[in-house]
Protein backbone atom coordinates (compact mmCIF):
# COMPACT_ATOMS: atom_id res chain seq x y z
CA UNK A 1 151.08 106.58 89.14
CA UNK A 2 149.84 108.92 91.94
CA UNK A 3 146.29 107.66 93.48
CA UNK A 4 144.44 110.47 94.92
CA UNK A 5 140.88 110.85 96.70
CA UNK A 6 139.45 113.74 97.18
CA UNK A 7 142.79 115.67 97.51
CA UNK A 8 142.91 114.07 101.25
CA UNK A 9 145.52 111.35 100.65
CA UNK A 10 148.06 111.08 97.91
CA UNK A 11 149.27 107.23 97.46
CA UNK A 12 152.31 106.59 95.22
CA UNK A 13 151.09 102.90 93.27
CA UNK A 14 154.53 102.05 92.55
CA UNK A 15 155.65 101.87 95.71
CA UNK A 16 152.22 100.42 97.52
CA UNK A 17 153.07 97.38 94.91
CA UNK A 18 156.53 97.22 96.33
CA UNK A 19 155.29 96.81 99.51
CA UNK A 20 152.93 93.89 98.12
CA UNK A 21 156.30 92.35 96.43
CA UNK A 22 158.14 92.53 99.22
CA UNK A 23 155.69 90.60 101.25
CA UNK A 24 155.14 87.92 98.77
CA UNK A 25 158.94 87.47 98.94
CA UNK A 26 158.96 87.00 102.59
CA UNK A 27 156.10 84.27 102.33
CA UNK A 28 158.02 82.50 99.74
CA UNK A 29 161.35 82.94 102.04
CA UNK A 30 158.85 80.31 104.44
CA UNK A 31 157.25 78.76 101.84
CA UNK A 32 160.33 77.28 100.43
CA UNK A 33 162.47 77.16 103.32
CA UNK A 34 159.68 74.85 105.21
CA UNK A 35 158.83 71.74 103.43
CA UNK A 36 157.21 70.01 105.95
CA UNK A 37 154.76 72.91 107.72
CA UNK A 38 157.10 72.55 110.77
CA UNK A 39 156.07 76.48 111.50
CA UNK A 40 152.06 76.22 111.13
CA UNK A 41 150.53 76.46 114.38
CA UNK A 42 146.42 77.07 114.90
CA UNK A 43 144.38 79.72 116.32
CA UNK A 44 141.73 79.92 118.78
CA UNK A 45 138.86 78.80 116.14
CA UNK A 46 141.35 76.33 114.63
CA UNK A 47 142.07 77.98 111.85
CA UNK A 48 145.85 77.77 110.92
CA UNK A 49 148.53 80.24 111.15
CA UNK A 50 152.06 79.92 109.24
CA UNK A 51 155.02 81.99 109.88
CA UNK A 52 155.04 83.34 106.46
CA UNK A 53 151.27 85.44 108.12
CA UNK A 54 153.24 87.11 110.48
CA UNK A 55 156.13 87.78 108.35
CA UNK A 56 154.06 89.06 105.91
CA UNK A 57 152.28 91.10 108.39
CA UNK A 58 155.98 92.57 109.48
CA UNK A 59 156.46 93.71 106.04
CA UNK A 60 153.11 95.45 105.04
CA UNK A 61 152.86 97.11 108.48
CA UNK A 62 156.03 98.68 108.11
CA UNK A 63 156.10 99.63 104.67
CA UNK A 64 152.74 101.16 105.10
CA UNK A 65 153.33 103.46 108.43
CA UNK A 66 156.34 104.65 106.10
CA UNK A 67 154.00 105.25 103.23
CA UNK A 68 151.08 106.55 104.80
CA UNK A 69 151.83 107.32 108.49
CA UNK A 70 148.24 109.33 108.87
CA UNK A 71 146.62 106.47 107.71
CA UNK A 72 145.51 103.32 110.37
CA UNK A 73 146.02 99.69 109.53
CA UNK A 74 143.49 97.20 110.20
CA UNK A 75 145.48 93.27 109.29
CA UNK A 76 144.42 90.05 110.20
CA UNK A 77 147.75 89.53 112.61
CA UNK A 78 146.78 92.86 114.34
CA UNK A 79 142.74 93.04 114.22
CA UNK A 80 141.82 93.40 117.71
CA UNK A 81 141.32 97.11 117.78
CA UNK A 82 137.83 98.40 119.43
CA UNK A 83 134.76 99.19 117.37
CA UNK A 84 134.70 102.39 119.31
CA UNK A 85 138.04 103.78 118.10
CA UNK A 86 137.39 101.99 114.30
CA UNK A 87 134.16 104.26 113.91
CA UNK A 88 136.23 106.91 113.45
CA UNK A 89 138.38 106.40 110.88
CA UNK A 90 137.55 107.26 107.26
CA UNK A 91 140.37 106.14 105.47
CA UNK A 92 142.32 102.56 106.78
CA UNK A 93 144.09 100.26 105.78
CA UNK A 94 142.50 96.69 105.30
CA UNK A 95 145.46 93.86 105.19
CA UNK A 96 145.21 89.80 104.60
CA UNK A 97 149.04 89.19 104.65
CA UNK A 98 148.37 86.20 103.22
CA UNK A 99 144.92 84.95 102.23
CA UNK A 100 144.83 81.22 101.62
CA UNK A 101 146.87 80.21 104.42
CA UNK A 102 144.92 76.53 103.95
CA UNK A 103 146.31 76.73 100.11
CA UNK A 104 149.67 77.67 101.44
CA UNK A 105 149.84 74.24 104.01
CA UNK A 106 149.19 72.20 100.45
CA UNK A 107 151.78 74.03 98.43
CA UNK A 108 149.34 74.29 95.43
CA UNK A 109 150.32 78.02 94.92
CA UNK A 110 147.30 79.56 95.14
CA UNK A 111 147.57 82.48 97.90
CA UNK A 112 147.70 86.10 97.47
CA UNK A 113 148.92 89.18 99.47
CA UNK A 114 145.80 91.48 99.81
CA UNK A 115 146.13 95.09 100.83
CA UNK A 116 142.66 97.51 100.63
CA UNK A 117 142.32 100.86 101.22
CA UNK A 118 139.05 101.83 102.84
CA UNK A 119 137.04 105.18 102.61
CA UNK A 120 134.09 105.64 104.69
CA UNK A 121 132.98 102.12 104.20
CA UNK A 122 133.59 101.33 100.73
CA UNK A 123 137.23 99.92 99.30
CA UNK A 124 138.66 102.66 96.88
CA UNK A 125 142.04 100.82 95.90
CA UNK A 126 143.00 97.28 96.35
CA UNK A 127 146.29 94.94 95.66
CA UNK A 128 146.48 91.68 95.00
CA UNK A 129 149.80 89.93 94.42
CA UNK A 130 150.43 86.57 93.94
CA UNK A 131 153.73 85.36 95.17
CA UNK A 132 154.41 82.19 93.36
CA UNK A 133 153.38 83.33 89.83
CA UNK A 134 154.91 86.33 90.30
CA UNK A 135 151.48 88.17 89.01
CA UNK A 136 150.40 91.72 90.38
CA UNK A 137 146.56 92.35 89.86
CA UNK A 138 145.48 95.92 91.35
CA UNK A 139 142.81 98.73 91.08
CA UNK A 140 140.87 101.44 92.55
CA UNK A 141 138.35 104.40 91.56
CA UNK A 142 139.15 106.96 88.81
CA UNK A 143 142.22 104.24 87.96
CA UNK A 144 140.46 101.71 86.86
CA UNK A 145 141.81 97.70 87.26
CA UNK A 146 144.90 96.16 85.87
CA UNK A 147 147.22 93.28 86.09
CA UNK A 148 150.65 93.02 85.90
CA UNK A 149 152.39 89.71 84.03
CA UNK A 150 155.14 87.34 85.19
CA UNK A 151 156.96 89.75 82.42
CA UNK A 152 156.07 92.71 83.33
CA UNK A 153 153.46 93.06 80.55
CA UNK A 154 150.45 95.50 81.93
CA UNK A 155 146.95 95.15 81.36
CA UNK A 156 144.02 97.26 81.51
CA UNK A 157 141.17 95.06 82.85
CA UNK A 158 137.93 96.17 81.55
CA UNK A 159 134.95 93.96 81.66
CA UNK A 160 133.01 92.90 78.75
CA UNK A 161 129.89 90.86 80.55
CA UNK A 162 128.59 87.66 78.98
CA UNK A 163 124.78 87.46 78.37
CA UNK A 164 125.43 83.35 78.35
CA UNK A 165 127.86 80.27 78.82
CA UNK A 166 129.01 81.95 82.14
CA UNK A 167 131.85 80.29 84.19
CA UNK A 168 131.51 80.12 87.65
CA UNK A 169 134.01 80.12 89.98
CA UNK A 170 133.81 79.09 93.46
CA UNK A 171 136.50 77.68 96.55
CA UNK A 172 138.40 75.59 96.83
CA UNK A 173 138.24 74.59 99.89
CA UNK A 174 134.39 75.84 100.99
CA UNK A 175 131.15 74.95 99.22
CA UNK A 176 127.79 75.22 99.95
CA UNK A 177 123.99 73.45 98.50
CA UNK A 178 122.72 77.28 98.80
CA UNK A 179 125.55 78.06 95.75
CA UNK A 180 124.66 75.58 93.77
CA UNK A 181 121.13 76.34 93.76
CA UNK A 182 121.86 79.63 93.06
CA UNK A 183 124.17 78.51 89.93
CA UNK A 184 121.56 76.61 88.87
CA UNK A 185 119.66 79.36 87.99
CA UNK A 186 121.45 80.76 85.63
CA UNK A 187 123.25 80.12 82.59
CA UNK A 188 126.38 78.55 84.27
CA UNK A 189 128.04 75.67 81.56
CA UNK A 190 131.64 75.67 83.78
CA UNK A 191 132.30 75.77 86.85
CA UNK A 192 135.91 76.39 88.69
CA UNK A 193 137.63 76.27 91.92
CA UNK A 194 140.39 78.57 93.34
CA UNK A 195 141.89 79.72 96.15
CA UNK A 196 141.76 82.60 98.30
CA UNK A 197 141.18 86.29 96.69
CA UNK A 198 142.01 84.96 93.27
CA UNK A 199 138.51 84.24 92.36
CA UNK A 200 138.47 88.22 92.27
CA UNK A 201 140.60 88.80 89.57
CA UNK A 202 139.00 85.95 87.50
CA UNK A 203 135.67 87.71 87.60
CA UNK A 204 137.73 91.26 87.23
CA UNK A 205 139.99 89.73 84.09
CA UNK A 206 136.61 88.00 82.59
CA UNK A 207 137.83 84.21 82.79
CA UNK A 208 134.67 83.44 84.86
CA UNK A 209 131.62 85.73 85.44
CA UNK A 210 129.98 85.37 88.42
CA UNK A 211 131.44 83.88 92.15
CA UNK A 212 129.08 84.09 95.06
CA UNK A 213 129.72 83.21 98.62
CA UNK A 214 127.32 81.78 101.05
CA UNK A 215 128.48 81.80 104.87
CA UNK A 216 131.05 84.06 106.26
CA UNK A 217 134.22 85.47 105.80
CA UNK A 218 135.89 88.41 107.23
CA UNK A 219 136.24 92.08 105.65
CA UNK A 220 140.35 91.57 105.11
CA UNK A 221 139.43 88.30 102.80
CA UNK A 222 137.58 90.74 100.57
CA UNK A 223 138.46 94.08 100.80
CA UNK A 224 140.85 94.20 97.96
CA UNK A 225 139.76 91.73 95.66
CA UNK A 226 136.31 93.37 96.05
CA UNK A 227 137.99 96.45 94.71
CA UNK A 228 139.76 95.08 91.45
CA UNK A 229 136.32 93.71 90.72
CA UNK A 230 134.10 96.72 91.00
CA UNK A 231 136.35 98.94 88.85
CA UNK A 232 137.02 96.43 86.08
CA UNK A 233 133.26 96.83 86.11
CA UNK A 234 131.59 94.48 87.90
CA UNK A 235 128.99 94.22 90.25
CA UNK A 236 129.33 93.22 94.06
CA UNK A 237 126.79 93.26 96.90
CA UNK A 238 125.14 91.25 99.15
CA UNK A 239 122.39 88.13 97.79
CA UNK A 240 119.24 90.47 98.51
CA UNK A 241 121.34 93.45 96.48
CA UNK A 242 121.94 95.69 99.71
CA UNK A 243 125.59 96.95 99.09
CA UNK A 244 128.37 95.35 100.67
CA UNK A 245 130.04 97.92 103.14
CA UNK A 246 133.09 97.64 105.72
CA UNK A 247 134.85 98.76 108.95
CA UNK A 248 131.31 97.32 110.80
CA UNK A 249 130.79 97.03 114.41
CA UNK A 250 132.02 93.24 113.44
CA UNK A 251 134.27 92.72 111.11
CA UNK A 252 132.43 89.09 110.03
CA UNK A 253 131.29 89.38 106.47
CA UNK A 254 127.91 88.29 105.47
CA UNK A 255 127.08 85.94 101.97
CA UNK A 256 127.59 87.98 98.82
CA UNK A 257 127.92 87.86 94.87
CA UNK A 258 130.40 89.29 92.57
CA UNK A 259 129.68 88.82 89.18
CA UNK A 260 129.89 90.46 85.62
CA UNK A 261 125.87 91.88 85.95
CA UNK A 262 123.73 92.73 88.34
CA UNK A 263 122.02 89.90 90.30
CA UNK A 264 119.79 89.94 93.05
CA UNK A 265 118.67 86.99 95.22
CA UNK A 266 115.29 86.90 95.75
């Protein structure tokens, strides 16, 4: 499948996924080979950082230059590039080698390889793959979503909303009294938890219908699951219903809500 926008860039979807694969084999290269999290070390806020991060990173950087050499990458292992010089891209890259790092150091499987492509300031195509299950979720404007089984078994993701009996779906790992409230409010009878950008595909596949985040997180965390979302056919912006945009002077998210309708906090 050839993705093309606008006639400017012409992305071949077989091989973009390849490059996802290939990452999610690297991290599992660590993840198996390292039993005891002798290779996590911490950055500057404390947050952690494995090996399997930069190998990842390694992988996607390359494979993309090769893929799309006209194209700029903005990753989490290479982010510090000036506002200045972002401003004027319209198309990039946006690249979480591995989102979940904190689900990674617990071994409970739930971490994904994200890769975004960004136009203007809106995601147009994003990947998700998910190295231990072995599952490929992916989607992007005029393509629509789908996900790819275990077995290789594709599947258009269209969205059919639920008026009730939602299922929420929240981390795993951050929480807030603001979401709860905000649950509260409507008809939410289940509520999950799940790691990094896989809440994104459960909202995108219909297995819960509405995941909003109150406090931070940065654009690369989003970007692709964001993506999948939207063109399965749901709805994503930020709690006052302003729309949720990218490549900013900083690249700090603010609070938002994907879900299967429209919902605006007041």
């Amino acid at each position: 499948m050839i993705f093309n926008i606008n006639n400017d860039h012409k992305i071949d979807i077989d091989k973009l996924l390849a490059i996802a694969k290939q990452a999610g084999a690297g991290i599992l290269k660590v993840y198996n080979d390292d039993p005891e999290n002798s290779s996590v070390t911490y950055k500057a806020d404390e947050s952690p950082l494995t090996l399997a991060d930069s190998v990842s990173h390694q992988i996607i950087a390359a494979g993309l230059s090769a893929l799309t050499p006209e194209i700029p990458i903005l990753s989490e292992e290479g982010k510090n590039i000036p506002y200045e010089e972002r401003k004027a891209w319209d198309y990039y890259w946006c690249v979480d080698p591995l989102d979940g790092t904190k689900e990674f150091i617990k071994r409970n499987g739930e971490f994904t390889v994200n890769i975004a492509l960004i136009y203007k300031d809106k995601p147009v195509l994003g990947v998700i793959y998910v190295p231990v299950t072995n599952i490929m979720y992916y989607g992007g404007s005029k393509i629509g979503s789908w996900k790819i089984g275990a077995d290789g078994g594709v599947k258009y993701l269209s969205l059919s909303p639920k008026i009730d009996n939602w299922t929420a779906v929240g981390s795993r790992t951050h929480s807030s009294e603001e979401e709860a409230a905000l649950l509260a409010k409507y008809n939410v009878t289940n509520i999950i938890s799940a790691g990094s950008s896989l809440k994104f595909c459960m909202i995108a596949e219909g297995s819960a219908q509405i995941y909003y985040r109150h406090g931070p997180t940065m654009e690369w965390d989003t970007a692709a699951g964001h993506a999948i979302a939207i063109y399965s056919g749901a709805y994503m912006a930020m709690p006052n219903g302003e729309a949720f945009v990218y490549n900013k002077p900083s690249l700090l998210n603010s609070s938002f809500i994907c879900s299967a309708s429209r919902i605006i906090v007041e």
